[in-house]
PDB file of N, CA and C in Angstrom:
ATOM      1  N   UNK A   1     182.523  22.173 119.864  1.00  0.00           N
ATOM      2  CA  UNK A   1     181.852  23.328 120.423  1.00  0.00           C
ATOM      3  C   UNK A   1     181.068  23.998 119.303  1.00  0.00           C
ATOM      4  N   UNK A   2     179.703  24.253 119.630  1.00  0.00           N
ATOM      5  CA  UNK A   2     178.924  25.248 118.482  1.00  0.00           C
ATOM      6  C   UNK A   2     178.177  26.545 119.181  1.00  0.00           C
ATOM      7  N   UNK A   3     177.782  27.046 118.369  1.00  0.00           N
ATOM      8  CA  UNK A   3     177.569  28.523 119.070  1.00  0.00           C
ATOM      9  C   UNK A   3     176.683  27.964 120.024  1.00  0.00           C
ATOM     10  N   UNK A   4     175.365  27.273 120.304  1.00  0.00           N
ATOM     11  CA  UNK A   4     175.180  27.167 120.732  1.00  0.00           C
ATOM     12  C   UNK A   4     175.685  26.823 122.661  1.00  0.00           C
ATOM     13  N   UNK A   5     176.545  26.583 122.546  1.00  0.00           N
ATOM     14  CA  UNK A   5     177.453  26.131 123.915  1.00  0.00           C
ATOM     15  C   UNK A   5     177.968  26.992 123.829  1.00  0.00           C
ATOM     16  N   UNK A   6     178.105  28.479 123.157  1.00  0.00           N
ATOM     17  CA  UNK A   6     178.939  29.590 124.129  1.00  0.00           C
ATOM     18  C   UNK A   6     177.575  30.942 124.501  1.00  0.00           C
ATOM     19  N   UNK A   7     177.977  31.180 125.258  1.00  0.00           N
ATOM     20  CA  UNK A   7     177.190  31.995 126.283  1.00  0.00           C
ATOM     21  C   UNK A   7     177.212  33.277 125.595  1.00  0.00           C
ATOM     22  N   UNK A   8     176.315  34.015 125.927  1.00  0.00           N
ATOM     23  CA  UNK A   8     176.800  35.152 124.795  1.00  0.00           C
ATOM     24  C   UNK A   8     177.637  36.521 125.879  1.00  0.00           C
ATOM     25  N   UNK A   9     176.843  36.175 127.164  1.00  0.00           N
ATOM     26  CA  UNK A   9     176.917  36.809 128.194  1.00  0.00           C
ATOM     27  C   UNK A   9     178.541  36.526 128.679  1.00  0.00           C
ATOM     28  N   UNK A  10     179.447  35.651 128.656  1.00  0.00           N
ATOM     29  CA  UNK A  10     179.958  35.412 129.245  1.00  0.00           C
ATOM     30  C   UNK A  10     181.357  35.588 128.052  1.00  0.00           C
ATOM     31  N   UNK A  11     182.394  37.024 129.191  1.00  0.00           N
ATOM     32  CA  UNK A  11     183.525  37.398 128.921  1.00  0.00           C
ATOM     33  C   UNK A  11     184.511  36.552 128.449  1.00  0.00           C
ATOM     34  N   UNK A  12     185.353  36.471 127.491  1.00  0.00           N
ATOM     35  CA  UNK A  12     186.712  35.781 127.393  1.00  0.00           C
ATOM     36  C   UNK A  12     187.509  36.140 128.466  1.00  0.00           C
ATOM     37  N   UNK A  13     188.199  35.635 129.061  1.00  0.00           N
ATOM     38  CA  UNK A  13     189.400  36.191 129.898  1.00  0.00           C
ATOM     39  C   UNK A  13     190.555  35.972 129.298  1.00  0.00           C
ATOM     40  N   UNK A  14     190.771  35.620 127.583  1.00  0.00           N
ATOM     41  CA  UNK A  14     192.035  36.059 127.112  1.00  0.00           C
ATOM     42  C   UNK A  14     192.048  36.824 126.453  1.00  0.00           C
ATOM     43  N   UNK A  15     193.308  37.516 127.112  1.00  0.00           N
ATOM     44  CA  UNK A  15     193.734  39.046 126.600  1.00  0.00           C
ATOM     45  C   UNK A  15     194.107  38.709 124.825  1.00  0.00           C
ATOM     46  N   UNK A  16     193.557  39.071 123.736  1.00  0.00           N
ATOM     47  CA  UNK A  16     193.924  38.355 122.573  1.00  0.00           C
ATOM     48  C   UNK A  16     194.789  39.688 121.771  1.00  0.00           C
ATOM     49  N   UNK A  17     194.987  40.898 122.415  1.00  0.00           N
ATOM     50  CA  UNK A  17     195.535  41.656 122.261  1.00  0.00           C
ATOM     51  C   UNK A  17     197.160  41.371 122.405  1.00  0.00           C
ATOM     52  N   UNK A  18     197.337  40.520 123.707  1.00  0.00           N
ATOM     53  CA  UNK A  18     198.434  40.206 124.221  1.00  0.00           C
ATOM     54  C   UNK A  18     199.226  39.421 123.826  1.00  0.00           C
ATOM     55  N   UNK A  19     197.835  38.046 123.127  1.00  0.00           N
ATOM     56  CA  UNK A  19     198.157  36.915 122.568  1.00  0.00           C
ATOM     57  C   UNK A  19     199.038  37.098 121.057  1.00  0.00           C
ATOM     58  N   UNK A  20     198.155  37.953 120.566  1.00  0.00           N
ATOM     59  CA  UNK A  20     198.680  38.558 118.946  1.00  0.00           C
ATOM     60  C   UNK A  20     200.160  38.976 119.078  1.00  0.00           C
ATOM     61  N   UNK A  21     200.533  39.832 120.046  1.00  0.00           N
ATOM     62  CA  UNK A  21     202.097  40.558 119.906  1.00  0.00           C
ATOM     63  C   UNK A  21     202.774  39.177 120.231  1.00  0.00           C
ATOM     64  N   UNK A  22     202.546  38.186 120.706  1.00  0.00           N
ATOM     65  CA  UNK A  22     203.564  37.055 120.897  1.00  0.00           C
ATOM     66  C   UNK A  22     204.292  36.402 119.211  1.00  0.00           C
ATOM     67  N   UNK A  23     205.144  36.353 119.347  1.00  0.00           N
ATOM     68  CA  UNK A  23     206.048  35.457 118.388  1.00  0.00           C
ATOM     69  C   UNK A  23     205.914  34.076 118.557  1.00  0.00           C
ATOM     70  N   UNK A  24     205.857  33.139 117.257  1.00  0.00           N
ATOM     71  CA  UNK A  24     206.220  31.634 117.149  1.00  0.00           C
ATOM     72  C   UNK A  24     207.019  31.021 118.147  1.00  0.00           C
ATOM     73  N   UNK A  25     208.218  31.774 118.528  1.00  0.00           N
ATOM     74  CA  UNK A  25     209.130  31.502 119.237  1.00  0.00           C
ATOM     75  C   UNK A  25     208.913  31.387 120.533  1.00  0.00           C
ATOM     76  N   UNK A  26     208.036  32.102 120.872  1.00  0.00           N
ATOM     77  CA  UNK A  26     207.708  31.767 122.409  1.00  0.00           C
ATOM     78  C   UNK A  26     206.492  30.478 122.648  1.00  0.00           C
ATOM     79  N   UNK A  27     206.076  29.740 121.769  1.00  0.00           N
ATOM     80  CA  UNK A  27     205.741  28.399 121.887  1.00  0.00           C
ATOM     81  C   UNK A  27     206.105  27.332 122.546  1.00  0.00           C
ATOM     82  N   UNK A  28     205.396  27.088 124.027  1.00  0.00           N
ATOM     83  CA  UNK A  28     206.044  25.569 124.144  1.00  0.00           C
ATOM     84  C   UNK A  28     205.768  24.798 123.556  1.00  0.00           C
ATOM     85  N   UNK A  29     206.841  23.433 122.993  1.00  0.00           N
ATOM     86  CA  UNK A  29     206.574  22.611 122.097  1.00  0.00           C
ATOM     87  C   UNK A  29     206.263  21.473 123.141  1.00  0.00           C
ATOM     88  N   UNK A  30     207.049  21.345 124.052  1.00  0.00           N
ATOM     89  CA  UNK A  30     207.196  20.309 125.133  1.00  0.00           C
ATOM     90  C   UNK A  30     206.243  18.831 125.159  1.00  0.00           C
ATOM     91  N   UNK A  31     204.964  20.010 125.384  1.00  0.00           N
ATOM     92  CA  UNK A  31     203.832  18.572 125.165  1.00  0.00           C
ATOM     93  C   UNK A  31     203.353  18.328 124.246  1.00  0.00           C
ATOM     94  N   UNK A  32     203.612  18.770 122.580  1.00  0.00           N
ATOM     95  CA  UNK A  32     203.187  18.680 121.446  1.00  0.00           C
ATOM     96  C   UNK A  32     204.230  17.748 120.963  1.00  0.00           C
ATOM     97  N   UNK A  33     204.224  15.992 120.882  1.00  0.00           N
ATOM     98  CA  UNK A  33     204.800  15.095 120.259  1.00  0.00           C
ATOM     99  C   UNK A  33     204.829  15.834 118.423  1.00  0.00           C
ATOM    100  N   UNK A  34     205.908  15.388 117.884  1.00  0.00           N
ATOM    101  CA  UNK A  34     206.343  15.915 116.523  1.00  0.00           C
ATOM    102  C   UNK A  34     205.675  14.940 115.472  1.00  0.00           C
ATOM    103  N   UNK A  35     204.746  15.721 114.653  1.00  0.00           N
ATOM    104  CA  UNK A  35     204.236  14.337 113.525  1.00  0.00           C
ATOM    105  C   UNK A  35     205.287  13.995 112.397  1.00  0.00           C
ATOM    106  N   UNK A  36     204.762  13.156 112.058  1.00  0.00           N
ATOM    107  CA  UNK A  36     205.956  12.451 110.784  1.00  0.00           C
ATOM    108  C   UNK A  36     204.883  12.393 109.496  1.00  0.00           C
ATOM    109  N   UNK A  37     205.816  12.299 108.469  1.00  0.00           N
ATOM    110  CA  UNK A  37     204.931  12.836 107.250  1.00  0.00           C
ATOM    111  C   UNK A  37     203.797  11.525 107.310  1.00  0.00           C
ATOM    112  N   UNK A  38     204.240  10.389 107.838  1.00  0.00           N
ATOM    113  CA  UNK A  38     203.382   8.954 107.914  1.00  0.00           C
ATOM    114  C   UNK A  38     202.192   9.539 108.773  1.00  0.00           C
ATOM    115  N   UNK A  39     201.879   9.931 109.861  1.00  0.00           N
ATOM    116  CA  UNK A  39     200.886  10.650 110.591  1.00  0.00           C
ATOM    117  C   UNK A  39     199.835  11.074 109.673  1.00  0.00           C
ATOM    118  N   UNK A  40     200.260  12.242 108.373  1.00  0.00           N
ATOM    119  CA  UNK A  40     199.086  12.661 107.542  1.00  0.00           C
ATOM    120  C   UNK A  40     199.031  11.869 106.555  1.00  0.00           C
ATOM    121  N   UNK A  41     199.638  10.171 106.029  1.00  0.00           N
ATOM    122  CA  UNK A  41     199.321   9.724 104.955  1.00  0.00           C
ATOM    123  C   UNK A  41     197.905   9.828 104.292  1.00  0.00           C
ATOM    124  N   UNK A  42     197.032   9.310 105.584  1.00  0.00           N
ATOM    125  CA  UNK A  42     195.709   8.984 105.225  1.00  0.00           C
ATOM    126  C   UNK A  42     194.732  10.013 105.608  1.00  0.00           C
ATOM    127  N   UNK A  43     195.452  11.245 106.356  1.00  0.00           N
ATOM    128  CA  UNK A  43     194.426  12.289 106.366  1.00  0.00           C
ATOM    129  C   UNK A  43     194.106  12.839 105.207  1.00  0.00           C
ATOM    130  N   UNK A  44     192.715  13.082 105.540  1.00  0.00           N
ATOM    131  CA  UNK A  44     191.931  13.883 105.041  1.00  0.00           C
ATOM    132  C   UNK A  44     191.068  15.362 105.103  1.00  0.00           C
ATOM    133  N   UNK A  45     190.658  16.369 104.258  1.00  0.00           N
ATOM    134  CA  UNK A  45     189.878  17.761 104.721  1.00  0.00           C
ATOM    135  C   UNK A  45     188.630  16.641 104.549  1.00  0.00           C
ATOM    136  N   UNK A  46     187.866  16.977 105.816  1.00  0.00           N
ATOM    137  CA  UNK A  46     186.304  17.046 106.468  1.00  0.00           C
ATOM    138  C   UNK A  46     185.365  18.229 106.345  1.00  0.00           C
ATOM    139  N   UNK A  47     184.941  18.279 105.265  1.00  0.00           N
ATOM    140  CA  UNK A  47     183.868  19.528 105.168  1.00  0.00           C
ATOM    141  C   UNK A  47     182.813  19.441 105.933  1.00  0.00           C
ATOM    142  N   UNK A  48     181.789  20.372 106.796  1.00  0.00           N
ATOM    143  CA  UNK A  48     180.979  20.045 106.919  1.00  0.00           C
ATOM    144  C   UNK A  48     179.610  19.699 106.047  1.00  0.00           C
ATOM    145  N   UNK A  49     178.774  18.973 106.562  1.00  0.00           N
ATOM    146  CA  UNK A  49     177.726  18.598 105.732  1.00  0.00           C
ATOM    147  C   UNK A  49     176.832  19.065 105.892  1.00  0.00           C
ATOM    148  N   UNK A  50     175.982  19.296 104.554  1.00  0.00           N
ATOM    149  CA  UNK A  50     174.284  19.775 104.806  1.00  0.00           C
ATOM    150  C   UNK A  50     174.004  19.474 105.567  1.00  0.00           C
ATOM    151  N   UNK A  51     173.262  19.924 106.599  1.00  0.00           N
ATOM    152  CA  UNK A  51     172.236  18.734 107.132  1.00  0.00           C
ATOM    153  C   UNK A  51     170.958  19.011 107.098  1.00  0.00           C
ATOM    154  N   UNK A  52     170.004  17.681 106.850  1.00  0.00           N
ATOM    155  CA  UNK A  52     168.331  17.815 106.728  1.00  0.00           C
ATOM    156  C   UNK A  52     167.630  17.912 107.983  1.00  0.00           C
ATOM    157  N   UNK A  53     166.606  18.346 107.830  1.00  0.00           N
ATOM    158  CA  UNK A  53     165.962  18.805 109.115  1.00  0.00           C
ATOM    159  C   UNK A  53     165.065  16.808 108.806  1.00  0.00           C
ATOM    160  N   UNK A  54     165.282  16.516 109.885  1.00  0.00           N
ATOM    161  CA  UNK A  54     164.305  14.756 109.803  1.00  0.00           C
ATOM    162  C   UNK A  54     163.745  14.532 111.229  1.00  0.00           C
ATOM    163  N   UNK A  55     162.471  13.987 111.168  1.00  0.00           N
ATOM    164  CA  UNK A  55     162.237  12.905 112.486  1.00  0.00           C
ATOM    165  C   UNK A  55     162.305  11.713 112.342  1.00  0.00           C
ATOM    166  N   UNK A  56     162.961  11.083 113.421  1.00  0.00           N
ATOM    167  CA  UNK A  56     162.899  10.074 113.770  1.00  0.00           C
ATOM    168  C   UNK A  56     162.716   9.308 114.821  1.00  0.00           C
ATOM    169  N   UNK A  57     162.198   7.943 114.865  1.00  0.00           N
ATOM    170  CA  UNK A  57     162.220   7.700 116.633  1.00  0.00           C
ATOM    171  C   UNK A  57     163.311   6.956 116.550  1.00  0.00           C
ATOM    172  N   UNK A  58     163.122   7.034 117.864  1.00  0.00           N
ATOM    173  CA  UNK A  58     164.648   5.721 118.569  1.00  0.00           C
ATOM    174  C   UNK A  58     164.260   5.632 119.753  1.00  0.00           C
ATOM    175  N   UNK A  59     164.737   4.571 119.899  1.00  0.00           N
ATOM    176  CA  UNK A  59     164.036   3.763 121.483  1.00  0.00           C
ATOM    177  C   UNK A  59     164.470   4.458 122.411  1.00  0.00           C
ATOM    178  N   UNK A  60     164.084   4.950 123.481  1.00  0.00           N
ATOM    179  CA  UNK A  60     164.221   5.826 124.545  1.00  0.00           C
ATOM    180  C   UNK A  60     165.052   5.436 125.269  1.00  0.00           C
ATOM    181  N   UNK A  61     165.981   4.256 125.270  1.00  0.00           N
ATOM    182  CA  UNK A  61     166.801   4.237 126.130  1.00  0.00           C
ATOM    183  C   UNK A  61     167.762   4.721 125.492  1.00  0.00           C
ATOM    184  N   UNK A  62     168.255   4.348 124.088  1.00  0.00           N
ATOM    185  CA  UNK A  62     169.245   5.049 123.243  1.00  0.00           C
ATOM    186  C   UNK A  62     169.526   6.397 123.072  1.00  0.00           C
ATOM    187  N   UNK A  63     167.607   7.398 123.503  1.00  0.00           N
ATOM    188  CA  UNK A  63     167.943   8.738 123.639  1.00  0.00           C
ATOM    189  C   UNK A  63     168.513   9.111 124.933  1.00  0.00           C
ATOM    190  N   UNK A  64     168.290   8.344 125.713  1.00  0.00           N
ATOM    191  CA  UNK A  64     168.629   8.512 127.209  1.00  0.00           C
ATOM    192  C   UNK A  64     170.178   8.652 127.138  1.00  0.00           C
ATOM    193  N   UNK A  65     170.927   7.456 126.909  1.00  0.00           N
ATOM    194  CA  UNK A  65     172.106   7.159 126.917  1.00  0.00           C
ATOM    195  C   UNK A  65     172.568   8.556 126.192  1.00  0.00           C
ATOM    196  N   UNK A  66     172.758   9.195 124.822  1.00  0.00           N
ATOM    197  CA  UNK A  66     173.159  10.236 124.807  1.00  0.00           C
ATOM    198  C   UNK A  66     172.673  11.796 124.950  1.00  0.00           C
ATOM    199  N   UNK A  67     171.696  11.522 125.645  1.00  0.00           N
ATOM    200  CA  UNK A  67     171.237  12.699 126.311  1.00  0.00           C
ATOM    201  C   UNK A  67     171.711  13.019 127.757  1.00  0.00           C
ATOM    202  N   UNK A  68     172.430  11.828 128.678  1.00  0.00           N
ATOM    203  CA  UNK A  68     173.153  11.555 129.847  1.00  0.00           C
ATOM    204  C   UNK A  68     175.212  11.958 129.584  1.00  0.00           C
ATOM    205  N   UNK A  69     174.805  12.057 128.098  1.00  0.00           N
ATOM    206  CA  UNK A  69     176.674  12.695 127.521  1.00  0.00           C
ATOM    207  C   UNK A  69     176.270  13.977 127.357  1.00  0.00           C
ATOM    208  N   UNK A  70     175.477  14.772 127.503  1.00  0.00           N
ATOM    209  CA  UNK A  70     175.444  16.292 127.557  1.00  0.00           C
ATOM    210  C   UNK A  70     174.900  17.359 126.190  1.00  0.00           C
ATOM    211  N   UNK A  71     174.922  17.919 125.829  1.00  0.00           N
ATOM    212  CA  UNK A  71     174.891  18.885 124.970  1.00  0.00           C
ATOM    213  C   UNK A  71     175.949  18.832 123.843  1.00  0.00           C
ATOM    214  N   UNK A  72     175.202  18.387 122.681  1.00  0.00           N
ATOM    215  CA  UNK A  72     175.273  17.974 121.745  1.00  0.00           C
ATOM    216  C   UNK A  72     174.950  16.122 121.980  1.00  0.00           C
ATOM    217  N   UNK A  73     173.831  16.308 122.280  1.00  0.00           N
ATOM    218  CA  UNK A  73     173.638  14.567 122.185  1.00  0.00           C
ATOM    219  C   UNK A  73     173.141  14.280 120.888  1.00  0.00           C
ATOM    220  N   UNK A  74     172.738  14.995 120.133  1.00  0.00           N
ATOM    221  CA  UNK A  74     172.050  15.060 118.512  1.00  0.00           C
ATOM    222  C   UNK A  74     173.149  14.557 117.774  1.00  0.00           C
ATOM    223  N   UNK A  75     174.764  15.537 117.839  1.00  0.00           N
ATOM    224  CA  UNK A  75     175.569  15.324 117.104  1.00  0.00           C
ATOM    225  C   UNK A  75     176.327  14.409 117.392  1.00  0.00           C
ATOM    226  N   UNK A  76     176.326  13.845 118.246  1.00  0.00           N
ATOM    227  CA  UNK A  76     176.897  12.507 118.834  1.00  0.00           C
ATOM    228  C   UNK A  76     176.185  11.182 118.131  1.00  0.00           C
ATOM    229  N   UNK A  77     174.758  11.701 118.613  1.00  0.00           N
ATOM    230  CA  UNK A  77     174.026  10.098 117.390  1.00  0.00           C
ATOM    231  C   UNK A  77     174.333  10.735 116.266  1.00  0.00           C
ATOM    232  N   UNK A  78     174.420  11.530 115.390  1.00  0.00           N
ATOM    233  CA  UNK A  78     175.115  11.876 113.632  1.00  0.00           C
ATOM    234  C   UNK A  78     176.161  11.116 113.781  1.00  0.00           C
ATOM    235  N   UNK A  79     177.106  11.453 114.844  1.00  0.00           N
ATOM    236  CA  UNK A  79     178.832  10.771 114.266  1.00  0.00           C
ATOM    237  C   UNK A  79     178.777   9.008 114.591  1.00  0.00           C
ATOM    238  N   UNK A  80     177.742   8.631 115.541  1.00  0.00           N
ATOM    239  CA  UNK A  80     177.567   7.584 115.413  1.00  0.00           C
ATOM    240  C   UNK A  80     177.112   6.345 114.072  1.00  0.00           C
ATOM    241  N   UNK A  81     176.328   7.402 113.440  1.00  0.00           N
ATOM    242  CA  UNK A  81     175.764   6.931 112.417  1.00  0.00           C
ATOM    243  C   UNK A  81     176.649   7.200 111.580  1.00  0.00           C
ATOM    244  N   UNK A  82     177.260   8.025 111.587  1.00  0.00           N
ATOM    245  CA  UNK A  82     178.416   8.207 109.989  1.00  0.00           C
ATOM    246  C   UNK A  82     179.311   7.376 110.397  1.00  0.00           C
ATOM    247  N   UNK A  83     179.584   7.111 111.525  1.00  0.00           N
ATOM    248  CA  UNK A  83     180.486   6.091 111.476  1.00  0.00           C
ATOM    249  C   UNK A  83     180.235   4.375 110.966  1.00  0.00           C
ATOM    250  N   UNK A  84     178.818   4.502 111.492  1.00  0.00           N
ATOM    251  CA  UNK A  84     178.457   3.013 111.204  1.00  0.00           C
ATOM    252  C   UNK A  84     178.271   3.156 108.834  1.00  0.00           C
ATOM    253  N   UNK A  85     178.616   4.179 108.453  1.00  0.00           N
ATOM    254  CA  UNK A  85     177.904   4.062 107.689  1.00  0.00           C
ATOM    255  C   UNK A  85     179.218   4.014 106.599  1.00  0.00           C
ATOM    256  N   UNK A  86     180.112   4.779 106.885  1.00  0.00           N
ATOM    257  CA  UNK A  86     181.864   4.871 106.668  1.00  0.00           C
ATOM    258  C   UNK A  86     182.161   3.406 106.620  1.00  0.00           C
ATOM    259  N   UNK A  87     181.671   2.628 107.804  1.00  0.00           N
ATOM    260  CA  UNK A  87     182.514   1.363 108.398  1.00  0.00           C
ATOM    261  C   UNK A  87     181.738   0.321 107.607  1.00  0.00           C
ATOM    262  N   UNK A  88     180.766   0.799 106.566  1.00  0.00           N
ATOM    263  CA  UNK A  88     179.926  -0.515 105.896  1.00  0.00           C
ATOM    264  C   UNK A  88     179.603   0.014 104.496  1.00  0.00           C
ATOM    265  N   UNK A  89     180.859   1.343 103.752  1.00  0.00           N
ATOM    266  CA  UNK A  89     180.381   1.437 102.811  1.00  0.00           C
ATOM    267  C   UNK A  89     182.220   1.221 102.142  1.00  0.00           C
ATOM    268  N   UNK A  90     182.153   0.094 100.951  1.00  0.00           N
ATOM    269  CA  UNK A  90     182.903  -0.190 100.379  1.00  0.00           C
ATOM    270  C   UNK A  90     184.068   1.117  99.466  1.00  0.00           C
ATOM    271  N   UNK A  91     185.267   0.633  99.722  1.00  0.00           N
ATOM    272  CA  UNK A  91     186.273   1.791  99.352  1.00  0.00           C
ATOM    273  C   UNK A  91     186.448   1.505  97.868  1.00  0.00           C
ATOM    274  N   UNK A  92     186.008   2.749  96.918  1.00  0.00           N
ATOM    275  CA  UNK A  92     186.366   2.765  95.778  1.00  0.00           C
ATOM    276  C   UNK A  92     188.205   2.719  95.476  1.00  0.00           C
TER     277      UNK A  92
END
């Protein structure tokens, strides 16, 4: 979600007043499976990145295809590309 996708017009309906006086303790855990220290071996912090203002083309069906996934179709081809770029750049 980026600012862009929130409305400016449009109310929260949570009371965050209400939310704040709650305690830890009143947490359901229920549907939150428990991680194991193995879970964060290989995590990592993700900063965000500069980003450059660029044009480029791409074949119109490729803009189609993620312009038919909604808002943020820009950042969708980025994570596409960082992925292809992660997945073909050798681990020091």
């Amino acid at each position: 979600m980026n600012a862009k996708s929130i409305k400016k017009n449009v109310k929260s309906k949570t009371n965050l007043v209400k939310l704040h006086q709650k305690d830890d303790t009143d947490i359901n855990y229920k549907d939150s499976p428990a991680t194991m220290k193995k879970f964060w071996e290989n995590a990592e912090v993700v900063m965000p990145a500069h980003k450059i203002h660029l044009s480029v083309r791409l074949d119109e069906d490729v803009v189609d295809y993620f312009k038919k996934k909604g808002q943020g179709y820009q950042s969708k081809i980025n994570a596409v590309l960082k992925a292809y770029v992660r997945a073909h750049t050798p681990r020091s």
